[in-house]
C-alpha atoms as a PDB file:
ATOM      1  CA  UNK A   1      75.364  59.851  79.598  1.00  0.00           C
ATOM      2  CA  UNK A   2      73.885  60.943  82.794  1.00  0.00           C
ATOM      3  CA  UNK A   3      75.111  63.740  85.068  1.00  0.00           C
ATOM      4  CA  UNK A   4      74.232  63.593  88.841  1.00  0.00           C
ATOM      5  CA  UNK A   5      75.269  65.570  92.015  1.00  0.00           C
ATOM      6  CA  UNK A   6      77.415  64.096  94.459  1.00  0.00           C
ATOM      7  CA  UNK A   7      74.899  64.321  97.418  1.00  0.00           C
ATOM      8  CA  UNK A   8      72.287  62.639  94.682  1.00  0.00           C
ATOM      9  CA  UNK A   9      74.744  59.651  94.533  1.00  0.00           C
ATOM     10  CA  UNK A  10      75.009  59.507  97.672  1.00  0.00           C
ATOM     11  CA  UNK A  11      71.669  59.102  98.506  1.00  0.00           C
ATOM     12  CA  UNK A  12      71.384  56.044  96.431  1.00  0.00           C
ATOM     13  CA  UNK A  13      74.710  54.492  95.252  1.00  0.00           C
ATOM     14  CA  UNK A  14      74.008  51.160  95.516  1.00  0.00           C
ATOM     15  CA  UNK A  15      70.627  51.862  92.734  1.00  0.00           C
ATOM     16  CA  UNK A  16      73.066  53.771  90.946  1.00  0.00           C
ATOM     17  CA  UNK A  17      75.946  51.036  90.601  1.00  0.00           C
ATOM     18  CA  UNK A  18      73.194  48.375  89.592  1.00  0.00           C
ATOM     19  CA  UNK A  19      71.937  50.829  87.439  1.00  0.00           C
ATOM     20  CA  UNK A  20      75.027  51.272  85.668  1.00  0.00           C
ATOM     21  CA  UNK A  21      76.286  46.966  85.603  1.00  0.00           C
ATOM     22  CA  UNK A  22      72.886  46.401  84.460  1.00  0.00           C
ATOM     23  CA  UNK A  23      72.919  49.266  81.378  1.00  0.00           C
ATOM     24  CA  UNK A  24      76.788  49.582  80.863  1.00  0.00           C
ATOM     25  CA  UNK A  25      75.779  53.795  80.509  1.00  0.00           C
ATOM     26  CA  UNK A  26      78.204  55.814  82.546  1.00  0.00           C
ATOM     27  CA  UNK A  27      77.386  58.295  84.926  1.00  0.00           C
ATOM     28  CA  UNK A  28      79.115  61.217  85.486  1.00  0.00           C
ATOM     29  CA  UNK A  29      79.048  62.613  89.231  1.00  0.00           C
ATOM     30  CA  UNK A  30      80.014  66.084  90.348  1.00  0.00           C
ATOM     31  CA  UNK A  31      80.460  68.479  92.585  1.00  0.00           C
ATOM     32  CA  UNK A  32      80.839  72.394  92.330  1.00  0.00           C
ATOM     33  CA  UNK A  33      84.583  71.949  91.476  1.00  0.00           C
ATOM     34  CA  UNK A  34      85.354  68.180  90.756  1.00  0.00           C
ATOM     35  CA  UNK A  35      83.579  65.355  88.627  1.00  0.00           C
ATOM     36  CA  UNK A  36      84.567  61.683  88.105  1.00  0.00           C
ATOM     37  CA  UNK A  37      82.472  58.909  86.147  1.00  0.00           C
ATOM     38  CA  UNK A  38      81.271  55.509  87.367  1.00  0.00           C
ATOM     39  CA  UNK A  39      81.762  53.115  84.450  1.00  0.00           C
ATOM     40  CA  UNK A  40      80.936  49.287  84.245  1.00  0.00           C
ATOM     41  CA  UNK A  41      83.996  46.835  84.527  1.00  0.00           C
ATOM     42  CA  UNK A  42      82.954  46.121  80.866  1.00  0.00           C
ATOM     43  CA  UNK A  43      83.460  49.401  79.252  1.00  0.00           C
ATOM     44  CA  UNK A  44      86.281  49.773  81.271  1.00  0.00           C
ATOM     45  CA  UNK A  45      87.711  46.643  79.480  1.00  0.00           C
ATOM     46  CA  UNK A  46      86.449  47.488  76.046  1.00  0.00           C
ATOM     47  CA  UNK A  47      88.208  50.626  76.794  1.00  0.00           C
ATOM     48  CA  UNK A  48      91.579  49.363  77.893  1.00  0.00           C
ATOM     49  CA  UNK A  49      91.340  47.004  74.653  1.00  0.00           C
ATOM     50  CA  UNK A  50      90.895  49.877  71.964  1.00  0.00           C
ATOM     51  CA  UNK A  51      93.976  52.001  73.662  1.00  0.00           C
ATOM     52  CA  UNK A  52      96.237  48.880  73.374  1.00  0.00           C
ATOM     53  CA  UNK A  53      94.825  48.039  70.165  1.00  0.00           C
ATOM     54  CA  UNK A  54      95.684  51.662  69.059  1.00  0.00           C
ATOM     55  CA  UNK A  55      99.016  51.579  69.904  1.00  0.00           C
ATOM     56  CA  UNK A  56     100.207  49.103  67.646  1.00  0.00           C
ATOM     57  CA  UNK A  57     101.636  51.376  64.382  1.00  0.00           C
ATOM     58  CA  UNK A  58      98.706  50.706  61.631  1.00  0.00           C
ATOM     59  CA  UNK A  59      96.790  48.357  63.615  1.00  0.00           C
ATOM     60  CA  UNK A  60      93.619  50.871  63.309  1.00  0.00           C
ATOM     61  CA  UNK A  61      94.130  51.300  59.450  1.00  0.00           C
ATOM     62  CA  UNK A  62      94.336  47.361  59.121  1.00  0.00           C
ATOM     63  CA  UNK A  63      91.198  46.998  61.628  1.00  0.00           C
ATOM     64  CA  UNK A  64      88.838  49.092  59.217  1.00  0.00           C
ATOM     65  CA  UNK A  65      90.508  47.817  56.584  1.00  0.00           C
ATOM     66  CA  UNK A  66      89.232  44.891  57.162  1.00  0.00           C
ATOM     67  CA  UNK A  67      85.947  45.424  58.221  1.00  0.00           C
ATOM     68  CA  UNK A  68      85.051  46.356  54.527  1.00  0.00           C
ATOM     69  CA  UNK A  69      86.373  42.879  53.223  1.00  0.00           C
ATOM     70  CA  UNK A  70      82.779  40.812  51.790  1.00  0.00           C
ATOM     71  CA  UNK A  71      81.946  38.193  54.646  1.00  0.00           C
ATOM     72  CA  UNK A  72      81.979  35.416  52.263  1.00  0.00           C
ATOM     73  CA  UNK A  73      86.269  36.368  51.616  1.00  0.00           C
ATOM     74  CA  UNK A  74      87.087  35.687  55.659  1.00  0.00           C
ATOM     75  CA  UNK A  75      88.143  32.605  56.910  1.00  0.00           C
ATOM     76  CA  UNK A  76      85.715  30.860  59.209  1.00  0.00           C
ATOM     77  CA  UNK A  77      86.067  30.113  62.770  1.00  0.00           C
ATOM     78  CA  UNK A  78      85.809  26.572  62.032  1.00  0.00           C
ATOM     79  CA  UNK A  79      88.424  27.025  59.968  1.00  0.00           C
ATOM     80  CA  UNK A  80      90.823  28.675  62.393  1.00  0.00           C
ATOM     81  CA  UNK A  81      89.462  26.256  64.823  1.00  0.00           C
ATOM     82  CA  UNK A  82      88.236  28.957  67.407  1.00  0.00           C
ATOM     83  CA  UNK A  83      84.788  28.380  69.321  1.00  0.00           C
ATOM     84  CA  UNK A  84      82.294  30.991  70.303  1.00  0.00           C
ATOM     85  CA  UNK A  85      81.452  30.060  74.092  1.00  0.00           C
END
């Protein structure tokens, strides 16, 4: 992650919020007291998605659980009839 001044993002914000759509790396801009972080509207969602993900009781457990099962034992999206765009 990358920490800039506030006068620095000031200078060039609108590089900076390309910069950060284009790499989905947050930045974190401060000042001599304060800081807050520009984040893409993607990590932002991935973000939101894990919290509500983790509040369902065991639903972590049962996620990595799951991710150690051998490919060829999952169902298939064809088989749950779900498309990948």
């Amino acid at each position: 992650m990358t920490t800039i001044t506030l006068e620095k993002a000031r200078q060039d914000f609108e590089g900076l919020f390309d910069r950060v759509c284009r790499t989905k790396k947050r930045v974190k801009i401060r000042d001599k007291r304060r800081y807050v972080y520009l984040i893409s509207q993607e990590e932002l969602d991935g973000i939101i998605a894990t919290a509500e993900l983790n509040a369902i009781p065991g639903m972590r457990e049962s996620i990595l659980e799951g991710g150690k099962e051998p490919l060829e034992d999952c169902i298939s999206l064809e088989e749950l009839g779900w498309e990948i765009p």
